[in-house]
PDB file of N, CA and C in Angstrom:
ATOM      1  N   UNK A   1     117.154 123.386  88.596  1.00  0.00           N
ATOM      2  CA  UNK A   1     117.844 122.411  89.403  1.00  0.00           C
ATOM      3  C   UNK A   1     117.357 122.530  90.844  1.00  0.00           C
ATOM      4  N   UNK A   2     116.523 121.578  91.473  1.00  0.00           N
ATOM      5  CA  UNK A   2     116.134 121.751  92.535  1.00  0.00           C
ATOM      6  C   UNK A   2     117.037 120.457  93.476  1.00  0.00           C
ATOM      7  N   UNK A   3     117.619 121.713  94.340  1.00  0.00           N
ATOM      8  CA  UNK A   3     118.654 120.638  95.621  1.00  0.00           C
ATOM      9  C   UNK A   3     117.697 121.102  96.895  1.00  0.00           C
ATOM     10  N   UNK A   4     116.742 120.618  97.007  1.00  0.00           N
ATOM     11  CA  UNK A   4     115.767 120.615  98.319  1.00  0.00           C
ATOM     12  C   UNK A   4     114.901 121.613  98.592  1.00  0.00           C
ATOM     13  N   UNK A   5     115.287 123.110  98.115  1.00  0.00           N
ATOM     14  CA  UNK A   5     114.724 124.086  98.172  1.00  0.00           C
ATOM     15  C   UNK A   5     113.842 124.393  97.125  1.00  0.00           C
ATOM     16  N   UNK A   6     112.946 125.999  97.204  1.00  0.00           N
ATOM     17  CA  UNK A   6     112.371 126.172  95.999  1.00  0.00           C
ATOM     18  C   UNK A   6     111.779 127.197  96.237  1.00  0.00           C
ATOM     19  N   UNK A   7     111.826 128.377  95.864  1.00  0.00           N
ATOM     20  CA  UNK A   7     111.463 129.913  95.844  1.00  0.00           C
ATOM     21  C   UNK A   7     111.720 130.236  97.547  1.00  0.00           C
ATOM     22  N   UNK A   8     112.542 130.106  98.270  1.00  0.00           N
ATOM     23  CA  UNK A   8     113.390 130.912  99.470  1.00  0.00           C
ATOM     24  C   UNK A   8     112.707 129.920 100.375  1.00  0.00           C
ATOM     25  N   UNK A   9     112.340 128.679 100.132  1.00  0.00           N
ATOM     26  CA  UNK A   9     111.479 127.461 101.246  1.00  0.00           C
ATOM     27  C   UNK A   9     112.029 126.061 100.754  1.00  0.00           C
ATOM     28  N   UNK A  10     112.524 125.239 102.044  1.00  0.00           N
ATOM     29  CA  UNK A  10     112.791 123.855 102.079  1.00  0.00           C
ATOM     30  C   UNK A  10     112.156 122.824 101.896  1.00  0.00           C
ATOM     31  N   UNK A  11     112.155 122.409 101.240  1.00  0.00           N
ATOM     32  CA  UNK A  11     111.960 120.526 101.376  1.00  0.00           C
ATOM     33  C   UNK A  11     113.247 119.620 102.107  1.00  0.00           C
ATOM     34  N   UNK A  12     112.589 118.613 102.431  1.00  0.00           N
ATOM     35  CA  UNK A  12     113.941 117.933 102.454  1.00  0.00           C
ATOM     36  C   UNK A  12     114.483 117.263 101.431  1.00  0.00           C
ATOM     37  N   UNK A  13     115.885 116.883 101.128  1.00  0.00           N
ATOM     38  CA  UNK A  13     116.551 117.000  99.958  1.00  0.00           C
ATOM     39  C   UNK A  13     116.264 115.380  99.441  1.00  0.00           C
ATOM     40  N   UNK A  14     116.128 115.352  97.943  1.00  0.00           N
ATOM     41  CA  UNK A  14     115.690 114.251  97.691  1.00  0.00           C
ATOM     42  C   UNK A  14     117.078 113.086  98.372  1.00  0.00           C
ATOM     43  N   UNK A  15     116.303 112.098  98.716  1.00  0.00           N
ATOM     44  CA  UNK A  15     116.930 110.824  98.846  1.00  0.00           C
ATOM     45  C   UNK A  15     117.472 110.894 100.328  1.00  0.00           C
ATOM     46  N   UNK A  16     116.748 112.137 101.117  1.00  0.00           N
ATOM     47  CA  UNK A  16     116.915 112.062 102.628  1.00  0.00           C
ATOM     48  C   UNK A  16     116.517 111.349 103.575  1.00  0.00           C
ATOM     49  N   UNK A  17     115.632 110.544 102.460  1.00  0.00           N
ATOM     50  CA  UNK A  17     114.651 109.825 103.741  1.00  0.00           C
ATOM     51  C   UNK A  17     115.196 108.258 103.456  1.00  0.00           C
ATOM     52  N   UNK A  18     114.993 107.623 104.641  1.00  0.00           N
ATOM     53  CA  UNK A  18     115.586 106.102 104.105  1.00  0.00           C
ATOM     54  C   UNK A  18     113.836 105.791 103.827  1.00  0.00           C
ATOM     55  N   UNK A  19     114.223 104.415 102.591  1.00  0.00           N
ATOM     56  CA  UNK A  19     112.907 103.754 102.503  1.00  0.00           C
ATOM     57  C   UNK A  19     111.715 103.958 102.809  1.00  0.00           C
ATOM     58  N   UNK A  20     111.777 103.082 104.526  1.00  0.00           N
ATOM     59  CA  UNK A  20     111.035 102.988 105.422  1.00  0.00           C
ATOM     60  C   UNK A  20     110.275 103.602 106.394  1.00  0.00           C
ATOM     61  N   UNK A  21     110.511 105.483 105.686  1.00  0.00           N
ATOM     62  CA  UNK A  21     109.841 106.752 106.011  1.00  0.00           C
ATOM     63  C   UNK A  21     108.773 106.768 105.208  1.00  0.00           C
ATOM     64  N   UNK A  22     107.837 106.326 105.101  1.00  0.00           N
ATOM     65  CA  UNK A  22     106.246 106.573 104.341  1.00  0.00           C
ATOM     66  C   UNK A  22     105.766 107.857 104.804  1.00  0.00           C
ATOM     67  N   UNK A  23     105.770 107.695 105.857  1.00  0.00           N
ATOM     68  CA  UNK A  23     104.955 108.435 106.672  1.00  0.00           C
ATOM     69  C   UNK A  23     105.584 109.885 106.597  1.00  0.00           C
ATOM     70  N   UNK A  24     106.943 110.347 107.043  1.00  0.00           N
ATOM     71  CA  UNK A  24     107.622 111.153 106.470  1.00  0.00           C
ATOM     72  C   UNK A  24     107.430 112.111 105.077  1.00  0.00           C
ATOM     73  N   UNK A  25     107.454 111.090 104.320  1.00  0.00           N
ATOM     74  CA  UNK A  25     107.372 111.412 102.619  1.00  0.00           C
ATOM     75  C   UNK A  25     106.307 111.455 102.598  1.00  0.00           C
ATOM     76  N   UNK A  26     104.872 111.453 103.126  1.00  0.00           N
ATOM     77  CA  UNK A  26     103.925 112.351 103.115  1.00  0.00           C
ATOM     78  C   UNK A  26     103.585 114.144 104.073  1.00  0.00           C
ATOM     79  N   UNK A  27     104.717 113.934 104.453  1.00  0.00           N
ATOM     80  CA  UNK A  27     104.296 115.126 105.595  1.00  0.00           C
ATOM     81  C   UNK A  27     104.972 116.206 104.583  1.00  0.00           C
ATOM     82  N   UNK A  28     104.623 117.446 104.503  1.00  0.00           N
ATOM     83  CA  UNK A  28     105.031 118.569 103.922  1.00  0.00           C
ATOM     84  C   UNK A  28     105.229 119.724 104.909  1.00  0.00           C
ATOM     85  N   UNK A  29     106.191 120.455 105.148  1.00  0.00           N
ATOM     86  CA  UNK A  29     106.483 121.436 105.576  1.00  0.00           C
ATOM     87  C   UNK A  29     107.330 122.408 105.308  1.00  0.00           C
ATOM     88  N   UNK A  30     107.096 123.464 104.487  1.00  0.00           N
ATOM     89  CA  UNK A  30     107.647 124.306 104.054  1.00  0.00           C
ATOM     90  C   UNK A  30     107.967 125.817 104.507  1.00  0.00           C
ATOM     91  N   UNK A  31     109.285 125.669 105.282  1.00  0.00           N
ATOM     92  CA  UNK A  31     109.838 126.946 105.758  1.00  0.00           C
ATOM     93  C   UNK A  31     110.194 127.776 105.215  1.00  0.00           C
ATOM     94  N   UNK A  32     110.088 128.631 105.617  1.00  0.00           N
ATOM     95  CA  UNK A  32     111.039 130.319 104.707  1.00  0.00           C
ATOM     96  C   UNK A  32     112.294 130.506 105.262  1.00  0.00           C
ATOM     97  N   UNK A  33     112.962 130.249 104.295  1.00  0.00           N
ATOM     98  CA  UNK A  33     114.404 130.642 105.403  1.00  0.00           C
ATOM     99  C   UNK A  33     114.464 131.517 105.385  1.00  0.00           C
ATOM    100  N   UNK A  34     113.917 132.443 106.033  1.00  0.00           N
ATOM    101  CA  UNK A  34     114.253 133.913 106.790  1.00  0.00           C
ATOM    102  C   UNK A  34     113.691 133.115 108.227  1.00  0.00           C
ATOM    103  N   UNK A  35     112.843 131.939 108.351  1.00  0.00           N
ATOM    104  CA  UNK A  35     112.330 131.486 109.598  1.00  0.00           C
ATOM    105  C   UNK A  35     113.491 130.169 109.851  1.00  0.00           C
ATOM    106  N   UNK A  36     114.049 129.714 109.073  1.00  0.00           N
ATOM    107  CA  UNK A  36     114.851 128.475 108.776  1.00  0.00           C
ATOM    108  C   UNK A  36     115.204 128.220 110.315  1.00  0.00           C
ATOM    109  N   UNK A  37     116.154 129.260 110.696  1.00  0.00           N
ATOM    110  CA  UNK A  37     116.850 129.777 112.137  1.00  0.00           C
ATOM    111  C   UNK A  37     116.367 128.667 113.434  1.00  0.00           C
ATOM    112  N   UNK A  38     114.602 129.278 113.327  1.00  0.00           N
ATOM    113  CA  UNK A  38     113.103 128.790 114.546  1.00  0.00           C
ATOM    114  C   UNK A  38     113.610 127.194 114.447  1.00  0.00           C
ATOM    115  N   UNK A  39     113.912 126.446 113.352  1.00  0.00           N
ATOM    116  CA  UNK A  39     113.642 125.388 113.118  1.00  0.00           C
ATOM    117  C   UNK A  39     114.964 124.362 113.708  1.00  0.00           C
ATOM    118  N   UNK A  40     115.829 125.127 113.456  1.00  0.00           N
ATOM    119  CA  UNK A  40     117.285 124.493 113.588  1.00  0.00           C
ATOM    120  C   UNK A  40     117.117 124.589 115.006  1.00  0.00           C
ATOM    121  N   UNK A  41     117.113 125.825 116.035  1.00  0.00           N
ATOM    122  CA  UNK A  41     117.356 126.069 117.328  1.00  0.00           C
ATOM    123  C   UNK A  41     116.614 124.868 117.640  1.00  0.00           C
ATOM    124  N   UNK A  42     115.763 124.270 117.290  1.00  0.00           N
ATOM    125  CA  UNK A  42     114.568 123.781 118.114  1.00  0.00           C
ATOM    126  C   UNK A  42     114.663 122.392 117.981  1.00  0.00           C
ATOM    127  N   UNK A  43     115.730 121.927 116.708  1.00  0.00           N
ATOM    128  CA  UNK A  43     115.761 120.557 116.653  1.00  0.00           C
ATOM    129  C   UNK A  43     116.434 119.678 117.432  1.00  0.00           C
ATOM    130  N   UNK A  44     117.164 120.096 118.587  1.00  0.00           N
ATOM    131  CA  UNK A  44     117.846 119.161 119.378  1.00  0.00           C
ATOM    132  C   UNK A  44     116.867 119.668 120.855  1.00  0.00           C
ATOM    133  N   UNK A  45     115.941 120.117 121.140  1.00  0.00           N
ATOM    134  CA  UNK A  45     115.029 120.639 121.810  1.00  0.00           C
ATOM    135  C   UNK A  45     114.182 119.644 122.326  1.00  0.00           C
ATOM    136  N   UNK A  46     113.064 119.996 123.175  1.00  0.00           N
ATOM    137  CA  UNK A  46     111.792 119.358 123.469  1.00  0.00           C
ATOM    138  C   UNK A  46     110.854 118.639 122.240  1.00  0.00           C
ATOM    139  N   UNK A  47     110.234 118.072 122.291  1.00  0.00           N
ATOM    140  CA  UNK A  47     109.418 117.723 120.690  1.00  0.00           C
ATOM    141  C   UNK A  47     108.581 118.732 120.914  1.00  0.00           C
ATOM    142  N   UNK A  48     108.350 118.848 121.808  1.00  0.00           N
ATOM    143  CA  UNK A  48     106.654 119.756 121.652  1.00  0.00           C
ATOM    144  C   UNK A  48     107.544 121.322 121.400  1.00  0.00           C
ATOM    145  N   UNK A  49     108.423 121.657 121.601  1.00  0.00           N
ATOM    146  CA  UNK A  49     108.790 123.167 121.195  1.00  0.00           C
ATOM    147  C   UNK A  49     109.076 122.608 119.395  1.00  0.00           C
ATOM    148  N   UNK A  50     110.127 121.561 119.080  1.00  0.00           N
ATOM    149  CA  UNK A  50     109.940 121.722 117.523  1.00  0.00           C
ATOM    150  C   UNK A  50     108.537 121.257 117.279  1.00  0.00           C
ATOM    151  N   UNK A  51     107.984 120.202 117.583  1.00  0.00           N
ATOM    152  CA  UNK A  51     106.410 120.492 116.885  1.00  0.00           C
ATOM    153  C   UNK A  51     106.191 121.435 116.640  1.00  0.00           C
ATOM    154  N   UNK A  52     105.884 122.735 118.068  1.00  0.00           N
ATOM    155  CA  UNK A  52     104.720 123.466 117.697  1.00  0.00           C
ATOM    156  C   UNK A  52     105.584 124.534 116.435  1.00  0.00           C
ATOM    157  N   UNK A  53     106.768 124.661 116.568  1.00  0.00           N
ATOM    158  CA  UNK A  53     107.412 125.648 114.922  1.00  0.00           C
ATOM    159  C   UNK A  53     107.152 124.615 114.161  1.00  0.00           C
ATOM    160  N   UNK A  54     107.251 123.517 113.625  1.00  0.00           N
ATOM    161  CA  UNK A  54     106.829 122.955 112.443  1.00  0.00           C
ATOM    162  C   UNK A  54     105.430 123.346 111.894  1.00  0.00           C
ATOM    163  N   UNK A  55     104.581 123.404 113.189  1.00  0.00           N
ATOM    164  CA  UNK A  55     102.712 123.283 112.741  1.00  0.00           C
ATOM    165  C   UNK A  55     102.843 124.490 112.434  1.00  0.00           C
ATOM    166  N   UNK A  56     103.593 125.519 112.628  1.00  0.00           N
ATOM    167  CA  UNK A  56     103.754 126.420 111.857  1.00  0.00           C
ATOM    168  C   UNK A  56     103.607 127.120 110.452  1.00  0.00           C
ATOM    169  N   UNK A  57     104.223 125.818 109.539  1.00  0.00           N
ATOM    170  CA  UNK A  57     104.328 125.690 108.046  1.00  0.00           C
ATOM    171  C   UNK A  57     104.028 124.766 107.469  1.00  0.00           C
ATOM    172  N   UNK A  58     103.496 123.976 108.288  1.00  0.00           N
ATOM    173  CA  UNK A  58     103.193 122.463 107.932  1.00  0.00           C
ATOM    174  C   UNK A  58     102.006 122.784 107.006  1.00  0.00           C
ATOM    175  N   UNK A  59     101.889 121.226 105.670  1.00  0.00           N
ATOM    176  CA  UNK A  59     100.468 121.864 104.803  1.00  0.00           C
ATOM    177  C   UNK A  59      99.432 120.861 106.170  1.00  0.00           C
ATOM    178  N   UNK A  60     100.029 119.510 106.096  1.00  0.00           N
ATOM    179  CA  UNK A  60      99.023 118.795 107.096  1.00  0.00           C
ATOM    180  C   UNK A  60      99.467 118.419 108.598  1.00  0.00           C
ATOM    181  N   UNK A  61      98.952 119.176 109.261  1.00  0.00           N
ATOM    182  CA  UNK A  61      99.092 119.831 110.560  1.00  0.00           C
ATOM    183  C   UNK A  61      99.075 118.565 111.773  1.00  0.00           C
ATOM    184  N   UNK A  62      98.240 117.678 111.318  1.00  0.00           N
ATOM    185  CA  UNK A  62      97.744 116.053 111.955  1.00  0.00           C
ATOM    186  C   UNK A  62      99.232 115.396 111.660  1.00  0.00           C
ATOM    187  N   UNK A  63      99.591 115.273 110.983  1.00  0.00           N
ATOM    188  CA  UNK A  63     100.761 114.278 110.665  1.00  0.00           C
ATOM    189  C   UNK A  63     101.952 115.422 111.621  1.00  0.00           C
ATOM    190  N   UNK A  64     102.289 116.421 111.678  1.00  0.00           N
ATOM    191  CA  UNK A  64     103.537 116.706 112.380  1.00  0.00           C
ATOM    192  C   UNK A  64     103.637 115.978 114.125  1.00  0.00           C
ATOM    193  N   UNK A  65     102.304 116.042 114.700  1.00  0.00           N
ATOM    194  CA  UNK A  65     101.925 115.529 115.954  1.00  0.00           C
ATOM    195  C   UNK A  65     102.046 113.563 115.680  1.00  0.00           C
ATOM    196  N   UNK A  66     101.838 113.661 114.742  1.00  0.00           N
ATOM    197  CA  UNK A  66     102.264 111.737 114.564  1.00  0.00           C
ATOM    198  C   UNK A  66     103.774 111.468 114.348  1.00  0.00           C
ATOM    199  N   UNK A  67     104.337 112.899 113.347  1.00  0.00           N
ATOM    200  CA  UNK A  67     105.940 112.287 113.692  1.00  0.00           C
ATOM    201  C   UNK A  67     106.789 112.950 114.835  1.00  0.00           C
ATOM    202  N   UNK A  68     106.069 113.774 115.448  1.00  0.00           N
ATOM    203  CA  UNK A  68     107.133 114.253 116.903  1.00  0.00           C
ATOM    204  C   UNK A  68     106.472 113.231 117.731  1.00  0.00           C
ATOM    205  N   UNK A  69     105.410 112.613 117.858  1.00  0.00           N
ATOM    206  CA  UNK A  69     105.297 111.491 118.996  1.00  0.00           C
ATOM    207  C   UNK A  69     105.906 110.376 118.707  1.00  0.00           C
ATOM    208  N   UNK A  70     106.062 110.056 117.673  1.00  0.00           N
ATOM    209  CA  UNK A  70     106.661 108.631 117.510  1.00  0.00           C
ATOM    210  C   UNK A  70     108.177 108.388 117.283  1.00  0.00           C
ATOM    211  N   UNK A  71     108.928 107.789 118.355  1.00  0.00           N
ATOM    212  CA  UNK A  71     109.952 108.314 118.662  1.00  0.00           C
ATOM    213  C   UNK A  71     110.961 107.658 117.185  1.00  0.00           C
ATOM    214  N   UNK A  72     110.889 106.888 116.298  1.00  0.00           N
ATOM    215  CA  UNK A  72     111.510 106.403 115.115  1.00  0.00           C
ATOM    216  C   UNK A  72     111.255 107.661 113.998  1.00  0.00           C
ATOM    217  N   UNK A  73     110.416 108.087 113.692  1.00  0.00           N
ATOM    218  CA  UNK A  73     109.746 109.539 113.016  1.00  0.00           C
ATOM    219  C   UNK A  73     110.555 110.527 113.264  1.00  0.00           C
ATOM    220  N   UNK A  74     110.441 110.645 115.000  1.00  0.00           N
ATOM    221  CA  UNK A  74     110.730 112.020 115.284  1.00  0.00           C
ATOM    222  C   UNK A  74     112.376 111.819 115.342  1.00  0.00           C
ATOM    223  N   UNK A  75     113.390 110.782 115.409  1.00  0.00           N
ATOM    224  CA  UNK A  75     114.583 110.692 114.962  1.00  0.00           C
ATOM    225  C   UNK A  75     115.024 110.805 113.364  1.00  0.00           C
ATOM    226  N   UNK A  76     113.762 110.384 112.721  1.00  0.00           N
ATOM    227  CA  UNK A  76     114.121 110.536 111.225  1.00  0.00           C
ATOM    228  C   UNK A  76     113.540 112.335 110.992  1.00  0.00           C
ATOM    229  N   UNK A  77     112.608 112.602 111.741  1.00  0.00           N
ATOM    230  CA  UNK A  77     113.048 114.463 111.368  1.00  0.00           C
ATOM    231  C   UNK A  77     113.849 115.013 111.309  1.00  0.00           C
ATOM    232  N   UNK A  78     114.377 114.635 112.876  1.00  0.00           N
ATOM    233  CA  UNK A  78     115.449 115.728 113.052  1.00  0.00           C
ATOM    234  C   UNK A  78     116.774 115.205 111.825  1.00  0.00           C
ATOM    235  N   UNK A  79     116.768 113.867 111.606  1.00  0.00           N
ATOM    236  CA  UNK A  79     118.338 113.804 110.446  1.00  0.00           C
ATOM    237  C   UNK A  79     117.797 114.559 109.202  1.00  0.00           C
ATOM    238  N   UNK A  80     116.566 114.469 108.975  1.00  0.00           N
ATOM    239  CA  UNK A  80     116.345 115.202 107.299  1.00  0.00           C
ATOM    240  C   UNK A  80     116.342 116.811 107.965  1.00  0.00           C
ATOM    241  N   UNK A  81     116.232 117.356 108.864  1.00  0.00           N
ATOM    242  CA  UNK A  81     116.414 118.428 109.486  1.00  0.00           C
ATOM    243  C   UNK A  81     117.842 119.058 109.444  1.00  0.00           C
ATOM    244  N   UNK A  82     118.424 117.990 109.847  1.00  0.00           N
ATOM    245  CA  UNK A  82     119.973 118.618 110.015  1.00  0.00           C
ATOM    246  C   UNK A  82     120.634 118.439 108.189  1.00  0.00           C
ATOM    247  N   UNK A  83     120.026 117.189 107.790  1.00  0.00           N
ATOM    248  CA  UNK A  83     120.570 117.214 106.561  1.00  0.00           C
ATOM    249  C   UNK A  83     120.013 118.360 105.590  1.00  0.00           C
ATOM    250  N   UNK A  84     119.230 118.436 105.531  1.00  0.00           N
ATOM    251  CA  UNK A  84     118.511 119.857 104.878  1.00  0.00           C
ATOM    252  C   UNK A  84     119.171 120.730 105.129  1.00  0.00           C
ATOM    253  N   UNK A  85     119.731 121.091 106.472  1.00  0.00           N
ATOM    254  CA  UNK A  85     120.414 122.182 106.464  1.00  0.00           C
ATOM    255  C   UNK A  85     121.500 122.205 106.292  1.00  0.00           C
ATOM    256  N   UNK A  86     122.294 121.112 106.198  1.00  0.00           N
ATOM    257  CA  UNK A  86     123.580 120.764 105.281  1.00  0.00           C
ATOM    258  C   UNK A  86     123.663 121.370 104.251  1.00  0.00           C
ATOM    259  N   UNK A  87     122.604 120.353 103.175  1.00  0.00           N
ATOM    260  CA  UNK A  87     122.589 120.947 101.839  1.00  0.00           C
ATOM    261  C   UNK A  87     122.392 122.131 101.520  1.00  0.00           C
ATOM    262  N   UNK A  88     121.507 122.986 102.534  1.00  0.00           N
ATOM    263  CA  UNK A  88     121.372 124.565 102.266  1.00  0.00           C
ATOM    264  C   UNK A  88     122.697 125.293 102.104  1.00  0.00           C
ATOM    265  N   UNK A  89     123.622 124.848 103.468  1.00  0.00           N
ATOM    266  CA  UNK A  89     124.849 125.891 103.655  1.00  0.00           C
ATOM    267  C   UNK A  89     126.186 125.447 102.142  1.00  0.00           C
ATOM    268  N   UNK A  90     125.614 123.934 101.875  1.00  0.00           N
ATOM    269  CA  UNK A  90     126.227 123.579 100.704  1.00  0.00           C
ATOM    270  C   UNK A  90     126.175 124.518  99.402  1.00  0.00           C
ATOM    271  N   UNK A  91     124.801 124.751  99.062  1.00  0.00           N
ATOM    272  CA  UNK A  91     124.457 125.500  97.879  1.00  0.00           C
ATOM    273  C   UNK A  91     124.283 126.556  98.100  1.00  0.00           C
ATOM    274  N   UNK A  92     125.100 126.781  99.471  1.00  0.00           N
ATOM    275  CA  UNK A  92     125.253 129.179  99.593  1.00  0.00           C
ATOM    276  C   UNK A  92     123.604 129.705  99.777  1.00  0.00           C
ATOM    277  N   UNK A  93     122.500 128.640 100.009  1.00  0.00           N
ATOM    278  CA  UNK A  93     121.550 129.565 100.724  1.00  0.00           C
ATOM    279  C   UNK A  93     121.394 129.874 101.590  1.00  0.00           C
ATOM    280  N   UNK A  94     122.870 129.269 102.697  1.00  0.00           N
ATOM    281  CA  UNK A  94     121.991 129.637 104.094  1.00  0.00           C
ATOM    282  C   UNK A  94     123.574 129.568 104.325  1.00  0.00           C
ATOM    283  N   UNK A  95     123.603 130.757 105.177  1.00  0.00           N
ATOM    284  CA  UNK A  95     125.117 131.289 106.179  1.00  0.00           C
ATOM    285  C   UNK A  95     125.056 130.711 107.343  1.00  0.00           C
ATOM    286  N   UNK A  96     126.189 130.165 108.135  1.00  0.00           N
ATOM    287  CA  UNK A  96     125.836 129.665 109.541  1.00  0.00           C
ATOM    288  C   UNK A  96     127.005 131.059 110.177  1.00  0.00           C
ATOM    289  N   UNK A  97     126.608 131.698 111.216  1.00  0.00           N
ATOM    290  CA  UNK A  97     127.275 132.437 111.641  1.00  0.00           C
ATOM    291  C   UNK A  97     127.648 132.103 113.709  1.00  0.00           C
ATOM    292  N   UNK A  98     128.312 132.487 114.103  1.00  0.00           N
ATOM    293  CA  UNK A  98     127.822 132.001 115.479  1.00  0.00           C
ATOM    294  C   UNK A  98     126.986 132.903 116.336  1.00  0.00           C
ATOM    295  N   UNK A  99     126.817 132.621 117.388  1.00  0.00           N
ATOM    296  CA  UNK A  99     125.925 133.163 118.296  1.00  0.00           C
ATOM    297  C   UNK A  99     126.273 134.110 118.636  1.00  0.00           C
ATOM    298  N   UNK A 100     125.416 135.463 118.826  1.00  0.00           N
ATOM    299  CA  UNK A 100     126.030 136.265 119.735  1.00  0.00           C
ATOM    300  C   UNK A 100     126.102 135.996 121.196  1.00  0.00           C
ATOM    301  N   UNK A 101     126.939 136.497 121.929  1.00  0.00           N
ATOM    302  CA  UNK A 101     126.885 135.900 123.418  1.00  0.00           C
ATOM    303  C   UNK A 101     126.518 138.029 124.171  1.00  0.00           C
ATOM    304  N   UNK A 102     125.819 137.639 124.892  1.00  0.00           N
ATOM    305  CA  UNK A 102     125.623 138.795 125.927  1.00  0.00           C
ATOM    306  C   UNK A 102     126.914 139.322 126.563  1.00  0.00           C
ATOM    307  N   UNK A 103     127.076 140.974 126.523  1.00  0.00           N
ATOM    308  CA  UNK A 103     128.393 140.852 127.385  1.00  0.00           C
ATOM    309  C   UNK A 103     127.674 140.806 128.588  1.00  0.00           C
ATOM    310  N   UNK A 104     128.820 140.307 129.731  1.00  0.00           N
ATOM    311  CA  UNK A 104     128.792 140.304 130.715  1.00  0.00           C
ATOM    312  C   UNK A 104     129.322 138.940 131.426  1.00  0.00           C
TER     313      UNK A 104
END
């Protein structure tokens, strides 16, 4: 039964993408969630800080720089982003805990 994931690495979950994501539904990037963390911090971020963790795991490295520039793309990442990580904390692979804060 595959709900987005698949040996301790994400996809995004089927039927995340609307339609009119082609471009999307060719891009592959497969995280380890032990790295999952890099990805989340970074999605309400700069594009170029989540780009450069995506090119990270990305299989085709050209297409992550076509959907963080294009600002319709790079809004449909970040929702299969956040939704992905929905479904993770859904199916108990992934704990959300809060932040530690520094004393002081």
């Amino acid at each position: 039964m595959d709900q987005g994931y698949r040996h301790g690495r994400t996809r995004h979950p089927e039927g995340a993408l609307s339609d009119g994501s082609t471009e999307l539904r060719e891009l592959q990037i497969e995280v380890p969630l032990t790295k999952w963390s890099l990805v989340v911090k970074n999605v309400q971020s700069d594009r170029k800080l989540l780009g450069g963790v995506l090119l990270e795991f990305a299989k085709q490295k050209e297409r992550v720089g076509a959907a963080v520039g294009n600002d319709r793309l790079y809004l449909e990442l970040q929702r299969v982003i956040v939704d992905a990580t929905l479904a993770l904390v859904e199916a108990g692979a992934l704990t959300l805990v809060p932040p530690k804060h520094a004393a002081g």
